[in-house]
C-alpha atoms as a PDB file:
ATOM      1  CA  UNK A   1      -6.762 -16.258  17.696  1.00  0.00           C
ATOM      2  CA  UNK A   2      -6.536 -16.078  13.768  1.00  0.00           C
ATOM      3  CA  UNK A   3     -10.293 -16.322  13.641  1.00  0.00           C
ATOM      4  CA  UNK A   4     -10.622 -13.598  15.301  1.00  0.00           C
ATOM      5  CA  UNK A   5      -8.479 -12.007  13.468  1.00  0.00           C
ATOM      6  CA  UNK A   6      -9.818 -12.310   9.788  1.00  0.00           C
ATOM      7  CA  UNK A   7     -13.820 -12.175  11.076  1.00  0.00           C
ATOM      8  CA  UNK A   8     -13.860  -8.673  11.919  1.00  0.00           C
ATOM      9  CA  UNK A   9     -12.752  -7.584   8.790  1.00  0.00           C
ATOM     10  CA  UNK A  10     -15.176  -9.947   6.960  1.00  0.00           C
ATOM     11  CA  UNK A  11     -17.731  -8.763   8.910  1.00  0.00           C
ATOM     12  CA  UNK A  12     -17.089  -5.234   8.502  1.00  0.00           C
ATOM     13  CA  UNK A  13     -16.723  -5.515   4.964  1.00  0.00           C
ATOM     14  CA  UNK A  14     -19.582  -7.107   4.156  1.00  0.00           C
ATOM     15  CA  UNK A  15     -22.004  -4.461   6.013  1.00  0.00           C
ATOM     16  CA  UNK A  16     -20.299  -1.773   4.754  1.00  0.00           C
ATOM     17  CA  UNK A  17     -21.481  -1.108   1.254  1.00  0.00           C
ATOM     18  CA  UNK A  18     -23.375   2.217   0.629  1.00  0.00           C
ATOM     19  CA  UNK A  19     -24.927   1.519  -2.501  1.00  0.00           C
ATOM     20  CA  UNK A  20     -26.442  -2.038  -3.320  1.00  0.00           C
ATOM     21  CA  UNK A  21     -24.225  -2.849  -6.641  1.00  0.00           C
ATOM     22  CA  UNK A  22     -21.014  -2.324  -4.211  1.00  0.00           C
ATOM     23  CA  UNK A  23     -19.646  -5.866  -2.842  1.00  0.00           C
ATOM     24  CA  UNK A  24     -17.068  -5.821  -0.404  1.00  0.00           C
ATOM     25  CA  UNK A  25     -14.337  -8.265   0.180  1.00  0.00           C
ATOM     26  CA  UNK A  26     -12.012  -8.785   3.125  1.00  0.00           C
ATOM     27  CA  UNK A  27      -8.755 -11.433   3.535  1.00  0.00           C
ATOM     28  CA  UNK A  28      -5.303 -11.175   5.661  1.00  0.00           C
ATOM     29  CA  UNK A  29      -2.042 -12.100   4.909  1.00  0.00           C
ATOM     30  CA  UNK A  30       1.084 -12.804   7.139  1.00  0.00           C
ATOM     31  CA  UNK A  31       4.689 -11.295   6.107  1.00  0.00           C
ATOM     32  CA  UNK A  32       6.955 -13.551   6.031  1.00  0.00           C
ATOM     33  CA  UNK A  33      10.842 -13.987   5.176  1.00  0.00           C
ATOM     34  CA  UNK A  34      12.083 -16.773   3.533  1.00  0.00           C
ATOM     35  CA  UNK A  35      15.714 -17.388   1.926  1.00  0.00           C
ATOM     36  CA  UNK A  36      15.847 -18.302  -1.526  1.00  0.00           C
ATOM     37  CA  UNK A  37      19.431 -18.461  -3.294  1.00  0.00           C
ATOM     38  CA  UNK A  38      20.616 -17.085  -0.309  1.00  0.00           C
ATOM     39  CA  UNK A  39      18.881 -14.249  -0.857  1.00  0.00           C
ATOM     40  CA  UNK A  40      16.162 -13.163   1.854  1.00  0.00           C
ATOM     41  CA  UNK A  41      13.093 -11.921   0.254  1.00  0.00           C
ATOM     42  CA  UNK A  42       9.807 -10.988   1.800  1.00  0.00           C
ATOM     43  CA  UNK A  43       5.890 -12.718   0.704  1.00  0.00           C
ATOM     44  CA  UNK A  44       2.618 -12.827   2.399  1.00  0.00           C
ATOM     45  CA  UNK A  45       0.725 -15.858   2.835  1.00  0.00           C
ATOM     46  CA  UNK A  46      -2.459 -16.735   4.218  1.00  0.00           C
ATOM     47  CA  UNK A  47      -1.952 -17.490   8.160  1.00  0.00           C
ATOM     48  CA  UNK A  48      -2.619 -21.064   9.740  1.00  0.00           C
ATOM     49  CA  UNK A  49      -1.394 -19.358  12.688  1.00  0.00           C
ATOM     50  CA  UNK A  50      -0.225 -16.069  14.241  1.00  0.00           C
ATOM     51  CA  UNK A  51       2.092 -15.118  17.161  1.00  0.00           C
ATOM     52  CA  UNK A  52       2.449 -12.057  18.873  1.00  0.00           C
ATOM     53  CA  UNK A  53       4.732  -9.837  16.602  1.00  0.00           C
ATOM     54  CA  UNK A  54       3.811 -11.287  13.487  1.00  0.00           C
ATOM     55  CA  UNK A  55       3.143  -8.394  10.901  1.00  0.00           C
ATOM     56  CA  UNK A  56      -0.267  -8.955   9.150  1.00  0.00           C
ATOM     57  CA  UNK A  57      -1.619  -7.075   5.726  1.00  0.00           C
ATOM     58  CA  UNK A  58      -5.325  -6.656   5.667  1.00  0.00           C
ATOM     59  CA  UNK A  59      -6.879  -6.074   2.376  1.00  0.00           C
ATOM     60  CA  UNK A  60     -10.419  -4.944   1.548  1.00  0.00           C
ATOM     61  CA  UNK A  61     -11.439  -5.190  -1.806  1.00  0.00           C
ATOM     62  CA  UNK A  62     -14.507  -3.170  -3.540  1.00  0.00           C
ATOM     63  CA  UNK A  63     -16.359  -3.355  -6.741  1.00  0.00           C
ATOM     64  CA  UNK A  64     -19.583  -2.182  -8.180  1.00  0.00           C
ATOM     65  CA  UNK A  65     -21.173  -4.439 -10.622  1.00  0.00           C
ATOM     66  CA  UNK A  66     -23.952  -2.338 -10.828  1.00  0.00           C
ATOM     67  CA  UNK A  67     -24.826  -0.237 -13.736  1.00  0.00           C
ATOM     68  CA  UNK A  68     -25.051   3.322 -11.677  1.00  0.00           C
ATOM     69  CA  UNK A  69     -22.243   5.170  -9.964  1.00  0.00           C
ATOM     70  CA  UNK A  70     -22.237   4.766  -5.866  1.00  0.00           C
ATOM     71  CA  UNK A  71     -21.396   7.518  -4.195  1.00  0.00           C
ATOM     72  CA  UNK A  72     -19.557   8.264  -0.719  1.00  0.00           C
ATOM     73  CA  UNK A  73     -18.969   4.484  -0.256  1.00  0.00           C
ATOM     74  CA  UNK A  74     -17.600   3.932   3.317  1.00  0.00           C
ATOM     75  CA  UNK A  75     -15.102   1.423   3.795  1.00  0.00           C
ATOM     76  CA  UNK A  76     -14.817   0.386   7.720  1.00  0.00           C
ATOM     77  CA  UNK A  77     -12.499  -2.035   9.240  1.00  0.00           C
ATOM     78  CA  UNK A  78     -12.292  -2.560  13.218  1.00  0.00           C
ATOM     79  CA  UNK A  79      -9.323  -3.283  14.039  1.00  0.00           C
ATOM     80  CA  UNK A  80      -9.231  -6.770  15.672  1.00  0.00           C
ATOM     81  CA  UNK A  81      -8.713  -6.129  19.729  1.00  0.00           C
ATOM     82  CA  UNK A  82      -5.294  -8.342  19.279  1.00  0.00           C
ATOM     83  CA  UNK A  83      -3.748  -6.228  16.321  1.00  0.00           C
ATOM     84  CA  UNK A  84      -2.071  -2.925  16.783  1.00  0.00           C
ATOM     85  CA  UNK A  85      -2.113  -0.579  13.834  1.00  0.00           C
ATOM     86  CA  UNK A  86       0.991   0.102  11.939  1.00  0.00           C
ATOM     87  CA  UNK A  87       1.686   2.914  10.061  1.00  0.00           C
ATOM     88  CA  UNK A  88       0.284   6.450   8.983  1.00  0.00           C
ATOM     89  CA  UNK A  89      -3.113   7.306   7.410  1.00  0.00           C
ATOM     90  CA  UNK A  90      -1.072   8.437   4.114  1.00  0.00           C
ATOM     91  CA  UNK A  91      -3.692   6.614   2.107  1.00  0.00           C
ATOM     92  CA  UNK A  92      -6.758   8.851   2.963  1.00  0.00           C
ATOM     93  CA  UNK A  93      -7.636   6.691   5.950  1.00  0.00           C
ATOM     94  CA  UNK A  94      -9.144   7.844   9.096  1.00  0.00           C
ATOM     95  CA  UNK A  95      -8.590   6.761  12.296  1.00  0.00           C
ATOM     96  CA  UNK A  96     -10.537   5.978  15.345  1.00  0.00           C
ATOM     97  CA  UNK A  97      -8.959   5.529  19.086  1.00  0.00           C
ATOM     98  CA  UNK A  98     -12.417   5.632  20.723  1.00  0.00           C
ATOM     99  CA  UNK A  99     -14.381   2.107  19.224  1.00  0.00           C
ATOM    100  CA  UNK A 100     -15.709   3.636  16.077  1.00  0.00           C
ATOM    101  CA  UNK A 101     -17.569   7.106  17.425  1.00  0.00           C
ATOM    102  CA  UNK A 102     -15.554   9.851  15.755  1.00  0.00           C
ATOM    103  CA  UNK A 103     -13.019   9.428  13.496  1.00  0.00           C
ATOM    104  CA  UNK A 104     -10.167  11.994  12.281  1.00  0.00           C
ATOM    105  CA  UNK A 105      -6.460  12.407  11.344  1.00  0.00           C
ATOM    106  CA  UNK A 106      -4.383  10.094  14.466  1.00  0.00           C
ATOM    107  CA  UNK A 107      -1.829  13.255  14.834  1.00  0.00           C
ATOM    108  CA  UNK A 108      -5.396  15.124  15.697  1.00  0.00           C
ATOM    109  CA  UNK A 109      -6.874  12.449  17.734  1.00  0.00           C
ATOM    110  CA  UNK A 110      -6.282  12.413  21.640  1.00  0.00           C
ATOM    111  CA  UNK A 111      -6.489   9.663  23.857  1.00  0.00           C
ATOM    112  CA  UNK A 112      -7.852   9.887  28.055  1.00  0.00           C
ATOM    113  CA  UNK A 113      -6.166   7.357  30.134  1.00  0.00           C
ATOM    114  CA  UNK A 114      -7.305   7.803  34.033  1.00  0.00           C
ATOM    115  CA  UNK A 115      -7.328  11.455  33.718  1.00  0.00           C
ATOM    116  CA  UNK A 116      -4.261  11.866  31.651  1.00  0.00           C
ATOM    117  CA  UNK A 117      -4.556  12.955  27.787  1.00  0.00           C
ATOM    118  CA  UNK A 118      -1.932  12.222  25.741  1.00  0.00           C
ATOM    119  CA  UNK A 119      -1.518  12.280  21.623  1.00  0.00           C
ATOM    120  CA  UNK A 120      -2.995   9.053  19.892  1.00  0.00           C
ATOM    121  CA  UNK A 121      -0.505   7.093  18.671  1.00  0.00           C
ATOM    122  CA  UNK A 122      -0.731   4.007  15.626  1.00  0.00           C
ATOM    123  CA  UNK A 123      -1.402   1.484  18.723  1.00  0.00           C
ATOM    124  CA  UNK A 124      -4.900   3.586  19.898  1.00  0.00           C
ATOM    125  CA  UNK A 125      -6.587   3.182  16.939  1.00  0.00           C
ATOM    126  CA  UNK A 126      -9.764   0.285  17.162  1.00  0.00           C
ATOM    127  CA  UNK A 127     -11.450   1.644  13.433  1.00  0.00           C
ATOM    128  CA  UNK A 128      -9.975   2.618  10.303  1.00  0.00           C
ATOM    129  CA  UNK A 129     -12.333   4.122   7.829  1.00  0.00           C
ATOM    130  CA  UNK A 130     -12.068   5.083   3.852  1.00  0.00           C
ATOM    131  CA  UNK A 131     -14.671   7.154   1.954  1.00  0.00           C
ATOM    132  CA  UNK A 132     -14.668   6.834  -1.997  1.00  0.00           C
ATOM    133  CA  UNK A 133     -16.093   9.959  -3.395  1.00  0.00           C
ATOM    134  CA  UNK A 134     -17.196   7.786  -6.397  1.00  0.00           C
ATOM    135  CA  UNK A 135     -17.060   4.162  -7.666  1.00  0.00           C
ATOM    136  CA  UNK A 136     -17.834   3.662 -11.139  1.00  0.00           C
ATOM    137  CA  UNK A 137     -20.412   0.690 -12.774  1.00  0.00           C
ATOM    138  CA  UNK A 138     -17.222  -2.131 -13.078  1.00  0.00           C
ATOM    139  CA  UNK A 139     -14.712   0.301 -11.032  1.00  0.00           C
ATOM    140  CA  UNK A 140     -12.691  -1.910  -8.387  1.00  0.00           C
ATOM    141  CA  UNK A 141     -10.216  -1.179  -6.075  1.00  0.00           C
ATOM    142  CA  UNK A 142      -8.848  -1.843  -2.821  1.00  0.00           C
ATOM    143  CA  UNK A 143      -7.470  -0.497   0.426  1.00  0.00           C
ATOM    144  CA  UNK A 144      -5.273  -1.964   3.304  1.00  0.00           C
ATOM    145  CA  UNK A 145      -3.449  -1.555   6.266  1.00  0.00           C
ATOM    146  CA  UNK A 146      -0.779  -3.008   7.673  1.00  0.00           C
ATOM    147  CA  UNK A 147      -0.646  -4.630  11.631  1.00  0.00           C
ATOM    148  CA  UNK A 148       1.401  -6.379  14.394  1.00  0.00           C
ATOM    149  CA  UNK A 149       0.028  -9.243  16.505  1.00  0.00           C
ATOM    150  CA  UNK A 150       0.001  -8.243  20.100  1.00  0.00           C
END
């Protein structure tokens, strides 16, 4: 299961790049809680395994090395089928519930389950996707979002 977990977002990542100088970069992480002085205190470490319930960070990382400014760059990460979404689009996110084909704010987005429509919630969305108005020659940055093992 952890392969399938860190592939989609390395595969996303790297077909994502608008502009040729723009390299994309994609890893997970599992939280995790260790004690230390008795003290609890959380980290995130790369996963030999995952469980359901484990909470997962996924990080994809940008740069242009070119010598030109790319423009609109489109970040896209599926979200793997065994991974629900956690948290809010606060970042400048949007969100997909429908594999990818139109994309808005989640508290917009509906979802049609035999016959019945009901308000997306976190767990509906399959695509999160981030659109830098401009990344300048040696800009970098990254985005993330956060998810639960199934």
């Amino acid at each position: 299961m952890l392969a399938s977990l860190v592939m989609p977002a390395l595969i996303a990542a790297a077909a994502q790049a608008a502009a040729p100088a723009v390299s994309l970069s994609s890893d997970v992480r599992r939280e995790v809680t260790v004690v230390a002085d008795g003290r609890e205190k959380t980290v995130f470490e790369a996963p030999k395994s995952v469980v359901p319930g484990d909470r997962l960070i996924f990080t994809t990382r940008y740069a242009n090395s070119g010598t030109r400014r790319a423009d609109n760059v489109v970040v896209l990460n599926p979200l793997p089928k065994g991974v629900a979404w956690i948290g809010d689009a606060s970042d400048g996110a949007q969100v997909s519930v429908d594999g990818g084909r139109t994309f808005g704010a989640l508290s917009a987005l509906r979802v049609t389950i035999g016959g019945t429509s009901r308000p997306a919630t976190p767990a509906d969305a399959t695509h999160l996707r981030w659109t830098l108005a401009a990344v300048q020659p040696g800009a970098a940055g990254q985005v993330r979002y956060r998810g639960t093992v199934r």
